[in-house]
Protein backbone atom coordinates (compact mmCIF):
# COMPACT_ATOMS: atom_id res chain seq x y z
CA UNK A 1 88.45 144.38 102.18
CA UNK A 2 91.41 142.15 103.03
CA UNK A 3 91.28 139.45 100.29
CA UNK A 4 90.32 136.46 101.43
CA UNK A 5 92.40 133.58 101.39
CA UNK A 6 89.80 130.74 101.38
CA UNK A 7 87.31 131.61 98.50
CA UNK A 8 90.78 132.29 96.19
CA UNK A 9 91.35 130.05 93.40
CA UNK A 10 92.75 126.29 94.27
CA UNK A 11 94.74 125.48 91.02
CA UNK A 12 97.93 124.72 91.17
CA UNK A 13 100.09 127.04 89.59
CA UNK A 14 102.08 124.40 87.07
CA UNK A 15 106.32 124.46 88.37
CA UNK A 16 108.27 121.84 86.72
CA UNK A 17 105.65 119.71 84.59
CA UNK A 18 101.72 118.95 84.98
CA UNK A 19 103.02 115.09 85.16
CA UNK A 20 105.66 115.74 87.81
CA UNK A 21 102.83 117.74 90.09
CA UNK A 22 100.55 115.42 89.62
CA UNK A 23 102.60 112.93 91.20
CA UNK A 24 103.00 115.55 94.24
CA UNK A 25 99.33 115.86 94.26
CA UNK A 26 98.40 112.17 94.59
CA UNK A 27 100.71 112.24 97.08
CA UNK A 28 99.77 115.33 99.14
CA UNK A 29 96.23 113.49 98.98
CA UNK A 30 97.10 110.34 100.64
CA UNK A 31 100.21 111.53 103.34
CA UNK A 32 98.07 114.62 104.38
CA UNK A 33 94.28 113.79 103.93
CA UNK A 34 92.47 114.86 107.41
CA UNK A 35 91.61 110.96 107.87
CA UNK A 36 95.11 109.79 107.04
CA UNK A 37 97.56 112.21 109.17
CA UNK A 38 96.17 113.69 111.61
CA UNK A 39 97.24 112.17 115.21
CA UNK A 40 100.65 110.44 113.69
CA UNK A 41 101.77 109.67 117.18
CA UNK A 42 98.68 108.00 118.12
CA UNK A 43 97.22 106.70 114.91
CA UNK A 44 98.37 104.05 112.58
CA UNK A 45 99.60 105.24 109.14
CA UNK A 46 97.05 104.05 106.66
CA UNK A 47 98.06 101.71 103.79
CA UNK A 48 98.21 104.70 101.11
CA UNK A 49 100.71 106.80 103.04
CA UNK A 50 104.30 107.63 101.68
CA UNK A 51 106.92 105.32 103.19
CA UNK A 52 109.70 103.03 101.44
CA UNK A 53 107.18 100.49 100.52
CA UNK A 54 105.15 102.49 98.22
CA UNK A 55 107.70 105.55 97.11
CA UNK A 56 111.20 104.92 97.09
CA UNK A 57 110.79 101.95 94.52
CA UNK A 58 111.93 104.78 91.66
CA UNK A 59 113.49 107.95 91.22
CA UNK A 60 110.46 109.95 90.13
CA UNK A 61 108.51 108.71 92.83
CA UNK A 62 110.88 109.66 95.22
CA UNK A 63 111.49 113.26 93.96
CA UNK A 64 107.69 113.35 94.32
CA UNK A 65 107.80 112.52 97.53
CA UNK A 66 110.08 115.20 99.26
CA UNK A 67 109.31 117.73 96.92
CA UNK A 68 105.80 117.45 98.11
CA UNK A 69 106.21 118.19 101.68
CA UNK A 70 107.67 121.40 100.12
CA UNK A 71 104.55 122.28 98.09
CA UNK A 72 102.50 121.42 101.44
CA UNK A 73 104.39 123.61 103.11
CA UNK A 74 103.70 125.79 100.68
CA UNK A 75 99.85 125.64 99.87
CA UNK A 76 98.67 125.66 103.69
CA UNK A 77 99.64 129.05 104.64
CA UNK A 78 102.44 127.32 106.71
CA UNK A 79 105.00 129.98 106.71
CA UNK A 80 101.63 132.90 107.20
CA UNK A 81 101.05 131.00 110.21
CA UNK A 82 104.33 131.29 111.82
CA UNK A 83 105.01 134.67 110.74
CA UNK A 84 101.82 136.14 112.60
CA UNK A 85 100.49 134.24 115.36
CA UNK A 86 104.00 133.71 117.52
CA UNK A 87 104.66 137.94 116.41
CA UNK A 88 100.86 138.44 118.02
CA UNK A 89 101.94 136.22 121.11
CA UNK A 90 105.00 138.67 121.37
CA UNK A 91 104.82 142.52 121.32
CA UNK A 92 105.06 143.14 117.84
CA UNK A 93 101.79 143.49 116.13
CA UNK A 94 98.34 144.96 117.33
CA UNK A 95 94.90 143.82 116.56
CA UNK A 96 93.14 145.80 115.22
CA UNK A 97 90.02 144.87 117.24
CA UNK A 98 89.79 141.62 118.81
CA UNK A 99 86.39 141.05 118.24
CA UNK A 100 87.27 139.63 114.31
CA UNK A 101 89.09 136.99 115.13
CA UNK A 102 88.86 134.15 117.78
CA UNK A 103 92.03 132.64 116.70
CA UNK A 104 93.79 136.10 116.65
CA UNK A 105 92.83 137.07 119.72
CA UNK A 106 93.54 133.99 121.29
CA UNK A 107 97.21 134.63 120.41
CA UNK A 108 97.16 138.13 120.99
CA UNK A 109 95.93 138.46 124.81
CA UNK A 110 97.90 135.10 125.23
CA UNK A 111 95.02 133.13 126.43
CA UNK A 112 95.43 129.76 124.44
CA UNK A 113 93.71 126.92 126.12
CA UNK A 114 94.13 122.95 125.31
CA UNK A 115 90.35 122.31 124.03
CA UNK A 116 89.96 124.86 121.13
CA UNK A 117 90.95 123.39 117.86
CA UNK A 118 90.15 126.34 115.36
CA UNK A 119 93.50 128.06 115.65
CA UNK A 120 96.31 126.64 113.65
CA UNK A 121 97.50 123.41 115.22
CA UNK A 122 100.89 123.88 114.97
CA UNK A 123 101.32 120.93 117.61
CA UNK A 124 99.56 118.54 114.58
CA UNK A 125 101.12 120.17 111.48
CA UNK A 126 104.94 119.62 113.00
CA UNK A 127 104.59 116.10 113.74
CA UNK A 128 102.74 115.63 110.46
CA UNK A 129 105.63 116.59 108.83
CA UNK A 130 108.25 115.12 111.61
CA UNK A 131 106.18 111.61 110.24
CA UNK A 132 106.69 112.51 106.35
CA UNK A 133 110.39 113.21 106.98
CA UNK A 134 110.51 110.01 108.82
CA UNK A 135 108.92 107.87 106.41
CA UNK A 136 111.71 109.12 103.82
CA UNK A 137 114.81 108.80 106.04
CA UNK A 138 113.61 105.18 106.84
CA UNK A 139 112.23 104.35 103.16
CA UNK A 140 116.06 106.14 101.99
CA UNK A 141 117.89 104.71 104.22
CA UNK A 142 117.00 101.10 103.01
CA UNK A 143 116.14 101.14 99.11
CA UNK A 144 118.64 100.09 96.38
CA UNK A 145 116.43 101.29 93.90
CA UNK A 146 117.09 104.87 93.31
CA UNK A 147 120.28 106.53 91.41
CA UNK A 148 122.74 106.94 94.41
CA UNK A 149 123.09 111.00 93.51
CA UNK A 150 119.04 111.38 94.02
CA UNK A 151 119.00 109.06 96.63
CA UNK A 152 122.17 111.18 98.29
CA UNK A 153 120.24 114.33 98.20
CA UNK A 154 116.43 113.22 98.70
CA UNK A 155 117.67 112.18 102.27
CA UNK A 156 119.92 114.99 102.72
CA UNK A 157 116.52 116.91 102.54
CA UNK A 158 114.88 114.69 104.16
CA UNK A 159 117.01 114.93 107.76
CA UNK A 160 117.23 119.00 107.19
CA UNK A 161 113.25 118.99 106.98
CA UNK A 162 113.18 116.55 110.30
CA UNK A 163 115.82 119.09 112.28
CA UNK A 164 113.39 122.30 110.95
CA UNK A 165 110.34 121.59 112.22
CA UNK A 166 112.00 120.27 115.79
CA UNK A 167 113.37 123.69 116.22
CA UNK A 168 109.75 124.62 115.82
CA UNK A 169 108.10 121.94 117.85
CA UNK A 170 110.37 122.76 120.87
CA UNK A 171 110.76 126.58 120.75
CA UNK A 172 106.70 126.14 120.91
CA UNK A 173 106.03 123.86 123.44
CA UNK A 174 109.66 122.56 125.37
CA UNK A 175 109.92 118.79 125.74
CA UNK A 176 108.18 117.37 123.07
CA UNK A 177 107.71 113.36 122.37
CA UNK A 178 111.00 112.57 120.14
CA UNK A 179 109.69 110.70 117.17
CA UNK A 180 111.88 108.78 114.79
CA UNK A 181 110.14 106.28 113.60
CA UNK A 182 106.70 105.72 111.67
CA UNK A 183 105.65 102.83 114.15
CA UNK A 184 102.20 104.21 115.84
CA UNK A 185 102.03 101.40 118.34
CA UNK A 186 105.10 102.89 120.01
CA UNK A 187 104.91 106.29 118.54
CA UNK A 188 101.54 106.36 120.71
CA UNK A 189 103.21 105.76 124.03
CA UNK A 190 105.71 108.19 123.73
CA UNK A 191 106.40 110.69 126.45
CA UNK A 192 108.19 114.25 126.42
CA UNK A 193 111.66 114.15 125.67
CA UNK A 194 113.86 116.96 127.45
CA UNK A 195 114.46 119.56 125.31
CA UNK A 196 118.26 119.48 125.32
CA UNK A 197 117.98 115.92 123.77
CA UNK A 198 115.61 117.40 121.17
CA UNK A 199 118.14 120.22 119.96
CA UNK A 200 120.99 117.11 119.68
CA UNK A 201 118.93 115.18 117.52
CA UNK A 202 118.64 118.48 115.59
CA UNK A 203 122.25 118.75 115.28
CA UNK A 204 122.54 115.18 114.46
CA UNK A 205 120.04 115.42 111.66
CA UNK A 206 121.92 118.33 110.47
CA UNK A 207 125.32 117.08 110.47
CA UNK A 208 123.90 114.36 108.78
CA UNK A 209 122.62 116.59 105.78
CA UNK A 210 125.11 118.47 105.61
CA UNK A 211 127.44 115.21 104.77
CA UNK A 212 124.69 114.35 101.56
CA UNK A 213 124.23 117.78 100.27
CA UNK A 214 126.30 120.45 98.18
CA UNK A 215 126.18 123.97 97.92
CA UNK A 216 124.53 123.97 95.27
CA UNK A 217 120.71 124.68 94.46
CA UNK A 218 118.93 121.91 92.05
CA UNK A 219 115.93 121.52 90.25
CA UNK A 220 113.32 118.82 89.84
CA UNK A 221 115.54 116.49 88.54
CA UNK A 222 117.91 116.73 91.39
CA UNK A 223 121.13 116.51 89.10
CA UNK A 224 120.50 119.65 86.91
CA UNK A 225 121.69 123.10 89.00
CA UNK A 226 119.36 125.80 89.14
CA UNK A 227 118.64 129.33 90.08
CA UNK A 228 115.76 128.64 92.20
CA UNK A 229 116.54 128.47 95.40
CA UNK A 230 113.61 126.17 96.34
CA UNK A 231 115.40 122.86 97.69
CA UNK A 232 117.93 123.14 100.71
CA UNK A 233 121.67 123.19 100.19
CA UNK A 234 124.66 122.55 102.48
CA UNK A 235 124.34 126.13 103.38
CA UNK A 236 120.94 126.30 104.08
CA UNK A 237 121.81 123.25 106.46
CA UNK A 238 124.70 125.42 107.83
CA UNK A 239 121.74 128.28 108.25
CA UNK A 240 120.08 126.68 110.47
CA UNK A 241 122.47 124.60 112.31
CA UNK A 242 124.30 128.36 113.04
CA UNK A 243 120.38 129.21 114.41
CA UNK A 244 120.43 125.92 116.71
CA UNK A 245 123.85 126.52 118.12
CA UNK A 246 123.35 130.05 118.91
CA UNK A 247 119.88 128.37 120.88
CA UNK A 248 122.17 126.05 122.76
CA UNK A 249 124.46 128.61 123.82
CA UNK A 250 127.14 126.76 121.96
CA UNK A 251 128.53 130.00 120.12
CA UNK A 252 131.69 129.16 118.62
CA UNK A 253 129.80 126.23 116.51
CA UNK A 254 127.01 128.94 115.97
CA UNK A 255 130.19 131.52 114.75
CA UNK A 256 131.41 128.61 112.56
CA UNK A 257 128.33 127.68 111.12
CA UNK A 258 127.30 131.09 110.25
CA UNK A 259 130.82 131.98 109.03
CA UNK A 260 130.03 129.34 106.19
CA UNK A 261 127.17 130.84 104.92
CA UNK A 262 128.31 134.35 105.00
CA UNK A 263 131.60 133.84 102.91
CA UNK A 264 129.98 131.93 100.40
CA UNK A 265 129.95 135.26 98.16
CA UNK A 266 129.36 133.90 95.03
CA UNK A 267 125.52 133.05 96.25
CA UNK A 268 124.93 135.61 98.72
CA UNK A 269 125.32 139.37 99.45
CA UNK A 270 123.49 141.67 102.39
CA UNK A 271 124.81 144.69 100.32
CA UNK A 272 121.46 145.06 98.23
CA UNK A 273 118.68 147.50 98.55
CA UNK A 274 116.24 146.81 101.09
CA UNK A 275 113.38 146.76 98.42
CA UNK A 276 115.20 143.85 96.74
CA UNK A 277 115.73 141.81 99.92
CA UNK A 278 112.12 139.81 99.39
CA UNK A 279 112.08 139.12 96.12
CA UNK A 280 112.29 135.68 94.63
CA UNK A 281 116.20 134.27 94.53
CA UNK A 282 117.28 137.58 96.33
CA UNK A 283 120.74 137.37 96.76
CA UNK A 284 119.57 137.18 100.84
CA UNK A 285 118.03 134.27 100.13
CA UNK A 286 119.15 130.73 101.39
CA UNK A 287 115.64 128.81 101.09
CA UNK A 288 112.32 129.83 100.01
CA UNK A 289 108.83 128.25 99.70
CA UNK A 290 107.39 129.09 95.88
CA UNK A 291 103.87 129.79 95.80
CA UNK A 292 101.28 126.73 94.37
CA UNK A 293 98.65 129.12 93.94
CA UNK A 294 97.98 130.59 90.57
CA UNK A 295 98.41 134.47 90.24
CA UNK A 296 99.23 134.60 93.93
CA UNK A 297 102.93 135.15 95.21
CA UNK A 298 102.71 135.06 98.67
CA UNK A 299 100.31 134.90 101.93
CA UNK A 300 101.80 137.31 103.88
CA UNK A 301 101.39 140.13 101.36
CA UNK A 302 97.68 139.29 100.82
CA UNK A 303 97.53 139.20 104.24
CA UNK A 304 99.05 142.47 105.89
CA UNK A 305 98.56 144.74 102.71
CA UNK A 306 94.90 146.69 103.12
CA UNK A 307 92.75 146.54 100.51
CA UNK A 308 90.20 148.69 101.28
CA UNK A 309 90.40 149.09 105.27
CA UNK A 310 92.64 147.88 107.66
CA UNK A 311 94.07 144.51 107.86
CA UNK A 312 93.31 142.06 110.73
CA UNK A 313 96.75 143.29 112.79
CA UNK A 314 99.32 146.08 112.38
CA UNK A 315 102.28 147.22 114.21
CA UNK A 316 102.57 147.84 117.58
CA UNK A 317 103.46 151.00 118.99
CA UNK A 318 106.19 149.66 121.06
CA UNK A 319 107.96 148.00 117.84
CA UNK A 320 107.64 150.92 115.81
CA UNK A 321 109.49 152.94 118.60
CA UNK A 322 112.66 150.50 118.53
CA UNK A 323 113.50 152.16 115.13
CA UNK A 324 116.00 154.61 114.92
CA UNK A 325 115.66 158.03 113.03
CA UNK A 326 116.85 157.65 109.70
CA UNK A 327 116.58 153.68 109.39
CA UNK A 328 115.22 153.25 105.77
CA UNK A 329 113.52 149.84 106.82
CA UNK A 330 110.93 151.82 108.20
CA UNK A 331 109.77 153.36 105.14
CA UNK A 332 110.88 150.55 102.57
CA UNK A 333 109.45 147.51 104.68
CA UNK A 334 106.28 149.11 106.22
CA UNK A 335 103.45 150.77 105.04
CA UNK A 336 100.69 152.68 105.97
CA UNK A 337 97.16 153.42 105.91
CA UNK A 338 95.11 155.94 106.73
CA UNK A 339 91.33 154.73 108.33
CA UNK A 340 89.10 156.55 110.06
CA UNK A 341 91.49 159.31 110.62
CA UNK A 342 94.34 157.05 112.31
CA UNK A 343 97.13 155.71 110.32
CA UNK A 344 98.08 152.16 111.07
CA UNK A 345 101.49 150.67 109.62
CA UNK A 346 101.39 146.99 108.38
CA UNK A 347 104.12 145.01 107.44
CA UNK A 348 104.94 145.40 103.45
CA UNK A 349 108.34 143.54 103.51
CA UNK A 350 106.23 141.48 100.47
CA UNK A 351 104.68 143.74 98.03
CA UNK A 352 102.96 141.21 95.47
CA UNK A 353 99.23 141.04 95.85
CA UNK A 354 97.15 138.43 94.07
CA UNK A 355 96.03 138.92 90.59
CA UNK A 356 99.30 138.71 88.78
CA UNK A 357 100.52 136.19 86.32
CA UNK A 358 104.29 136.71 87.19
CA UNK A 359 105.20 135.31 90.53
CA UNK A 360 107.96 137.95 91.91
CA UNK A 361 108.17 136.74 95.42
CA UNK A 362 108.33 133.59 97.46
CA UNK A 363 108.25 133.15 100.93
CA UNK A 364 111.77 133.31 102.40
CA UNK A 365 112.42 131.16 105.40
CA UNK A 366 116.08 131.13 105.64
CA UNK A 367 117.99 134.68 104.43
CA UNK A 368 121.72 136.05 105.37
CA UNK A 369 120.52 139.03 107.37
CA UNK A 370 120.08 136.76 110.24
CA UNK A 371 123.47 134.93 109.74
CA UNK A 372 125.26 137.88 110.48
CA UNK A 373 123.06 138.60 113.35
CA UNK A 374 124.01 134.88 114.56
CA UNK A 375 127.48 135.88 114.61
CA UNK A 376 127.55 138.78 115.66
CA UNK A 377 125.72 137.85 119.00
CA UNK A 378 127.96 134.35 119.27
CA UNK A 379 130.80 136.74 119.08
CA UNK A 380 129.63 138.86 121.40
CA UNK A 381 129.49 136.17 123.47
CA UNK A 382 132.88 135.37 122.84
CA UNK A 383 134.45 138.52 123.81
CA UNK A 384 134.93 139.35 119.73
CA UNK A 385 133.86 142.59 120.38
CA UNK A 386 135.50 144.10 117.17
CA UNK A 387 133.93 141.12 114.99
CA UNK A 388 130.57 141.34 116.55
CA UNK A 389 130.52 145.14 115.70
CA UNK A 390 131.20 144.50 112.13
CA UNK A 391 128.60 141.82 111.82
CA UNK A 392 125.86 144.20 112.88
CA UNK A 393 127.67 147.09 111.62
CA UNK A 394 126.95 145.23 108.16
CA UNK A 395 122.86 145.20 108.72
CA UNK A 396 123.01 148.36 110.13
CA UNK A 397 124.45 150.00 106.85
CA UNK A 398 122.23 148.37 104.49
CA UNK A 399 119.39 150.16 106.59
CA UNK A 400 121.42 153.93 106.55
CA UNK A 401 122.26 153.91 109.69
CA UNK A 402 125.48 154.58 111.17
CA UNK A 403 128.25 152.61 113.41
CA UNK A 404 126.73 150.74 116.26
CA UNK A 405 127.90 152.69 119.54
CA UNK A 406 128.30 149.42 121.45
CA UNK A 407 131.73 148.92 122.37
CA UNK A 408 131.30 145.73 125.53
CA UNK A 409 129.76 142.59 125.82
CA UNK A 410 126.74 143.94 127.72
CA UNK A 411 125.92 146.60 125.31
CA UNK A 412 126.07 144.58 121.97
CA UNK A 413 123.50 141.79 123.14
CA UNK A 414 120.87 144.40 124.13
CA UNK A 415 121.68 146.54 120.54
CA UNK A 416 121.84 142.54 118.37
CA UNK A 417 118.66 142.05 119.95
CA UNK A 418 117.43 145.46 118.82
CA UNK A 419 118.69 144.85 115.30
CA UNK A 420 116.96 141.19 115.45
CA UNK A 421 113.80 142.78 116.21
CA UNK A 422 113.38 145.46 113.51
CA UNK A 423 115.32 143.27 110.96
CA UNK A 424 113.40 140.37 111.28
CA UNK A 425 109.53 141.42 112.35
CA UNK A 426 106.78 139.35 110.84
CA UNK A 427 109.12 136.65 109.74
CA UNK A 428 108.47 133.17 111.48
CA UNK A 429 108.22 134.08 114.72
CA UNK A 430 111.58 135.27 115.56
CA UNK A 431 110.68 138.18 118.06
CA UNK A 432 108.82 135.55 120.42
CA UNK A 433 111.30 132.87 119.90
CA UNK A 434 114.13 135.79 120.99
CA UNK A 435 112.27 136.82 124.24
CA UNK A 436 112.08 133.38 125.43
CA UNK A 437 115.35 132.33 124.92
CA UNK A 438 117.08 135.69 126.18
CA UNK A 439 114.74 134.97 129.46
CA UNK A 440 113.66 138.72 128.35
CA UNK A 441 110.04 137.60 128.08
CA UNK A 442 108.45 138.12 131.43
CA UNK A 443 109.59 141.55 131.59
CA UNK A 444 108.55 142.22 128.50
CA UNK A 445 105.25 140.80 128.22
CA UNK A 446 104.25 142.44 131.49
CA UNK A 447 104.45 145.41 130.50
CA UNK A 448 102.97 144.67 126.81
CA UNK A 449 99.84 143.07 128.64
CA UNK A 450 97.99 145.94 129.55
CA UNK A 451 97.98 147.18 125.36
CA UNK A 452 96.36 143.66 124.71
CA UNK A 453 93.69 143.91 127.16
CA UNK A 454 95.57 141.15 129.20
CA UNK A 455 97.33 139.52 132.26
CA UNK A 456 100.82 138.17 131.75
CA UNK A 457 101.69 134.53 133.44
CA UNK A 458 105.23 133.10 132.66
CA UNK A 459 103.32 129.63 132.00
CA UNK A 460 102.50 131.54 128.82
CA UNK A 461 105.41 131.41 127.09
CA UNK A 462 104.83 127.97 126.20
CA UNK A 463 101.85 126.62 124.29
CA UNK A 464 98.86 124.53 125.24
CA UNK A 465 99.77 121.10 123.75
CA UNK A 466 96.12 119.67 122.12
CA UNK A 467 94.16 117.88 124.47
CA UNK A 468 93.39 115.14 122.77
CA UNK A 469 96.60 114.18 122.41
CA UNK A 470 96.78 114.21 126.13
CA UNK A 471 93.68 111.93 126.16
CA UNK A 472 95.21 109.17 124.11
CA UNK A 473 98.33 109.35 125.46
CA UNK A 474 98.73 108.76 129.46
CA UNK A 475 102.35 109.61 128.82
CA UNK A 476 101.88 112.66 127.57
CA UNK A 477 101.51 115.39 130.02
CA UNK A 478 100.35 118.89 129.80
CA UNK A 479 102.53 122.07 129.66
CA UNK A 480 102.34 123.60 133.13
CA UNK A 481 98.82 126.71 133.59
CA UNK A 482 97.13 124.63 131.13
């Protein structure tokens, strides 16, 4: 059987010092406790949440702070949660029957609705963190009580971790309330914000950060350098401000941006073997979640790796024939499994399966593969059609495969989006984010519908925002079908 997440062990597998965790811990309990964060737009912040009156009185405290909306990030399944149910929405993965799982078929046959709360409320968890990361730019912003370095970097982080989970928030749902504040009385009347203010917020925040950080990946401490690259640097900041630019259409910020990353050689490479890629500090790797959990690397490997029958979803049959013959992702990245006499291929991009005392992966949420996939659409865009083929010339070799044959414009946008698709499957919703904003996804999902047992409606390309916060809020309206 699949091992099951919930029953597995709670403790906290120890990362810096128990002292230092416990203050994450104490914290976690009071900024995320179901009675404490759960409607932040709506509800008043109790009196033992983090904000500058309570945490940015010392450094330690501080630290705490931010470095615990990493470990929740980390301990909730947060990154599982992206990585499978927007690939299920899309036409990625299969279920492998959709009587197991409400919440999986729900996302697979795209029939979300606004009153069921079982299935990960992605609408709740994003502003929950939106809040945290609001709490520290405000409580940063003001304090004179922390050493100016920490105080630098802690809200460096903080308006990075603000700009991430917007790009989530709107590539979910569109215009979304723009919170910036922890004040619930007017937090609570808030209506949707167009999304193109949204995304320059984003790019605020991230301009921002990337004024208070370095390229450079630190520890605990914040002033020692480290290997671990667990915090966000400058070029994670430049990651993900190359992502938002390519979004906006703005492609010679996106080539810029991305350019950045990509020449910083002396942190990362693409020319590494694929079965290297995932794991932990990979040369790919620009920021990672580290697992809390003790003897447990990663969700997503417990998840899509069988145990003893198939998994809850697999691969699709229309994904698995996008790859070419030859490309070596397909046997280093996927697996398979034989059950009752039909094989079905999972995702194995993480290999480490719970049980082991030496934590060899961590979830990667920013990595350089998609960098050059960035650029080499932005340049595509840009008529750089020699540049653009080298970009994805440079994926396409780590995977065995020959010279792209796109020589125009035209040609290299439909073969980037190709390479986006097998490069990046199962990996924060990328495929589902890329159909929408290519305006690819009613075609596509039409003719994936009938495979899920489904009809396709364009409505469905956005999500169901939570109908209680529609009650509370006579601002807030619904996302059109729902």
């Amino acid at each position: 059987m699949i091992i099951n997440l919930v029953s597995m062990k709670k403790n906290i597998k120890k990362l810096y010092t128990p002292l230092f965790y416990m203050k994450i811990i104490v914290l976690l309990f009071f900024c995320f406790a179901e009675s404490g964060c759960k409607k932040f737009i709506e509800v008043e912040a109790p009196i033992t949440s983090v904000n500058g009156g309570n945490v940015y009185t010392d450094d330690a405290n501080a630290i705490a702070a931010i470095t615990g909306i990493y470990a929740k990030m980390s301990n909730t399944g947060f990154s599982l949660n992206f990585s499978i149910y927007p690939e299920l929405s899309a036409d990625n993965f299969t279920l492998f029957t959709t009587l197991q799982d409400l919440n999986y078929t729900l996302y697979f046959q795209n029939a979300l609705n606004s009153l069921y709360t079982n299935s990960p409320q992605f609408w709740d968890d994003e502003y929950n963190f939106i809040y945290t990361s609001n709490a520290a730019i405000s409580g940063l912003s003001v304090t004179n009580s922390l050493t100016p370095a920490i105080k630098q970097r802690l809200l460096g982080e903080a308006y990075f971790i603000r700009a991430f989970h917007y790009f989530y928030l709107v590539n979910l749902y569109g215009d979304v309330p723009l919170v910036l504040s922890t004040n619930y009385i007017d937090n609570s009347k808030l209506s949707k914000t167009p999304i193109a203010s949204v995304y320059q917020q984003m790019i605020s925040d991230l301009n921002q950060a990337k004024s208070l950080l370095d390229d450079q990946y630190v520890d605990a401490s914040i002033l020692r350098k480290t290997t671990e690259r667990l915090r966000p640097n400058r070029m994670a900041v430049n990651a993900l401000l190359a992502r938002v630019q390519l979004f906006v259409k703005n492609y010679a910020a996106a080539d810029a941006a991305s350019t950045e990353v990509i020449n910083k050689t002396d942190l990362y490479s693409a020319r590494i073997p694929l079965n290297q890629v995932f794991l932990k500090n990979s040369m790919e790797t620009i920021w990672a979640l580290q697992p809390m959990r003790f003897e447990f690397s990663t969700d997503e490997a417990n998840l899509y790796i069988p145990s003893e029958s198939i998994g809850p979803v697999y691969l699709s049959a229309s994904f698995l024939g996008s790859f070419e013959m030859g490309d070596l992702r397909r046997s280093t990245w996927i697996g398979e499994l034989v059950f009752d006499m039909y094989d079905y291929p999972y995702p194995a991009k993480y290999k480490a399966l719970y049980g082991s005392s030496t934590l060899t992966e961590y979830s990667i949420v920013l990595r350089l593969a998609e960098q050059y996939l960035i650029r080499a659409e932005a340049r595509a865009k840009l008529n750089d059609i020699s540049g653009s083929q080298s970009d994805l010339n440079e994926i396409r070799h780590r995977a065995g495969l020959p010279n792209t044959s796109a020589n125009t414009t035209e040609d290299l946008l439909t073969a980037i989006l190709k390479e986006r698709r097998i490069e990046l499957f199962s990996e924060w919703g990328h495929r589902w984010l890329d159909l929408k904003r290519t305006d690819l996804i009613n075609s596509v999902m039409q003719k994936e519908a009938p495979f899920k047992g489904a009809t396709w409606q364009p409505y469905m390309e956005l999500y169901p925002i939570p109908y209680a916060d529609i009650k509370v809020n006579s601002n807030l309206t619904q996302n059109t079908g729902y």
